[in-house]
Protein backbone atom coordinates (compact mmCIF):
# COMPACT_ATOMS: atom_id res chain seq x y z
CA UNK A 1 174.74 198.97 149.78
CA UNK A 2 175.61 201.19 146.94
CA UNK A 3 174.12 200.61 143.06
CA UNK A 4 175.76 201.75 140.00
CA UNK A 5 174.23 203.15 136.02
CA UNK A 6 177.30 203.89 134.59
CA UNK A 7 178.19 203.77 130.31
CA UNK A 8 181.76 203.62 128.67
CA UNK A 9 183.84 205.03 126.01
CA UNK A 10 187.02 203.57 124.90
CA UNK A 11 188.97 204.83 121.52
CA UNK A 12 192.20 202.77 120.15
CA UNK A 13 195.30 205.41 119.86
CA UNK A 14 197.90 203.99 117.82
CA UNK A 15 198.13 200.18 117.73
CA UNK A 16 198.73 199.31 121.37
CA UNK A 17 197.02 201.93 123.17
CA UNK A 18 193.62 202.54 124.19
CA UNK A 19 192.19 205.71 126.36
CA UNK A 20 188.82 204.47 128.22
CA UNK A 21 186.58 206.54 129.88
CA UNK A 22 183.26 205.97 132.04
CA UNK A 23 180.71 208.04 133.86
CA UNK A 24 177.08 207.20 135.45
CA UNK A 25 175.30 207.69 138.94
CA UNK A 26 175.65 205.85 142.35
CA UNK A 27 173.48 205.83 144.28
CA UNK A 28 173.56 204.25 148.54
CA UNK A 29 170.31 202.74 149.41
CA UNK A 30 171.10 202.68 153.29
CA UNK A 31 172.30 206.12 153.06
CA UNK A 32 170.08 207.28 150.89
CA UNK A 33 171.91 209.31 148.56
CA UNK A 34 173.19 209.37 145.73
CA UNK A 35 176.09 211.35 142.90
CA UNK A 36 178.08 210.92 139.85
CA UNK A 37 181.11 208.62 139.26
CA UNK A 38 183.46 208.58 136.40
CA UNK A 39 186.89 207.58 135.73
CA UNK A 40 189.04 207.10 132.94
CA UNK A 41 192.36 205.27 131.94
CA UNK A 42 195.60 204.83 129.69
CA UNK A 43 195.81 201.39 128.97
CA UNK A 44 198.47 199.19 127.19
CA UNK A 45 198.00 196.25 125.61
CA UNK A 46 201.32 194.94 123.90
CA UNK A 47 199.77 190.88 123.24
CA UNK A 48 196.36 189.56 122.72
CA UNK A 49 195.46 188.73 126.38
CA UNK A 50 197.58 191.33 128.06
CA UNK A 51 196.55 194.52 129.27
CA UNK A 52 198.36 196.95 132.16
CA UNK A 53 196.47 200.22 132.33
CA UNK A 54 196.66 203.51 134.58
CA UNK A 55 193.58 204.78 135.97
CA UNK A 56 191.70 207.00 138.24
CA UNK A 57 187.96 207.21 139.54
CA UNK A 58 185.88 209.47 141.19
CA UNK A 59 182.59 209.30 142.79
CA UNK A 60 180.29 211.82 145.07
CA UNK A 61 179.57 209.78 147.85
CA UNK A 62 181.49 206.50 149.49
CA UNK A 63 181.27 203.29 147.78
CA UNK A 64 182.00 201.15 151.07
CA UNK A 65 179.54 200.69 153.61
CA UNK A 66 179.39 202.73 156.59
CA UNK A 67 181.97 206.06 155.21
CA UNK A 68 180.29 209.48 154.41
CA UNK A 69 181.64 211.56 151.85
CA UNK A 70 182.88 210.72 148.30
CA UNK A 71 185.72 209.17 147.09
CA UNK A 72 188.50 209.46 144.65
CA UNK A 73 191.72 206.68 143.96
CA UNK A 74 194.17 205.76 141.49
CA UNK A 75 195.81 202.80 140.41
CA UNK A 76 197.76 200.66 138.09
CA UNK A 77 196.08 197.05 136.82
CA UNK A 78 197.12 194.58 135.24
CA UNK A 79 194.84 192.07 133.35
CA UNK A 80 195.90 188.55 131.91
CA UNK A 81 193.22 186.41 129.49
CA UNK A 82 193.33 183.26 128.64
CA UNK A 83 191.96 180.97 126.27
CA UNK A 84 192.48 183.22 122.90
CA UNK A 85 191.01 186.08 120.90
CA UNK A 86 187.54 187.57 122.55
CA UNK A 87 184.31 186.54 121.61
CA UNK A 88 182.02 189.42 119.74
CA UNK A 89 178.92 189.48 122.33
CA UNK A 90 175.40 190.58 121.14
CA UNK A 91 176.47 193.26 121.99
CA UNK A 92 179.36 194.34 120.22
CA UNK A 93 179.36 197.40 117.79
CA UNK A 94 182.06 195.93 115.13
């Protein structure tokens, strides 16, 4: 049973591209141990709604139960929204 603190940047390059990136501590309460984990990612996001981004993560120890050692994967995502423009939550900084 792993638990997560983590914080995230993300800056707007261009129009249609944004470069995120997030870092915090994990820590395994069966285990009992803990390390960092951070990640980043390209993403694209050509239409309100749409998103398709390339990232990676790493983190110190294993974030599925029972494996020793840390961790570290890649991927591509893609992310479709629905139902319009986001909301601004409490809280948002624009």
């Amino acid at each position: 049973e792993t638990h997560a603190v983590t914080a995230s940047l993300s800056a707007l390059l261009g129009d249609v591209v944004w470069l995120d990136a997030y870092g915090g501590y994990v820590y395994d309460r069966y285990a009992d141990n803990g390390g960092g984990l951070y990640g980043g990612g390209i993403r694209y996001t050509p239409l309100p709604g749409l998103d398709l981004e390339l990232g990676a993560r790493h983190a110190n120890i294993s974030l599925l139960q029972g494996e020793v050692g840390g961790e570290t994967s890649a991927g591509l995502s893609l992310t479709l929204g629905f139902g319009g423009s986001p909301r601004n939550g409490h809280f948002a900084l624009y």
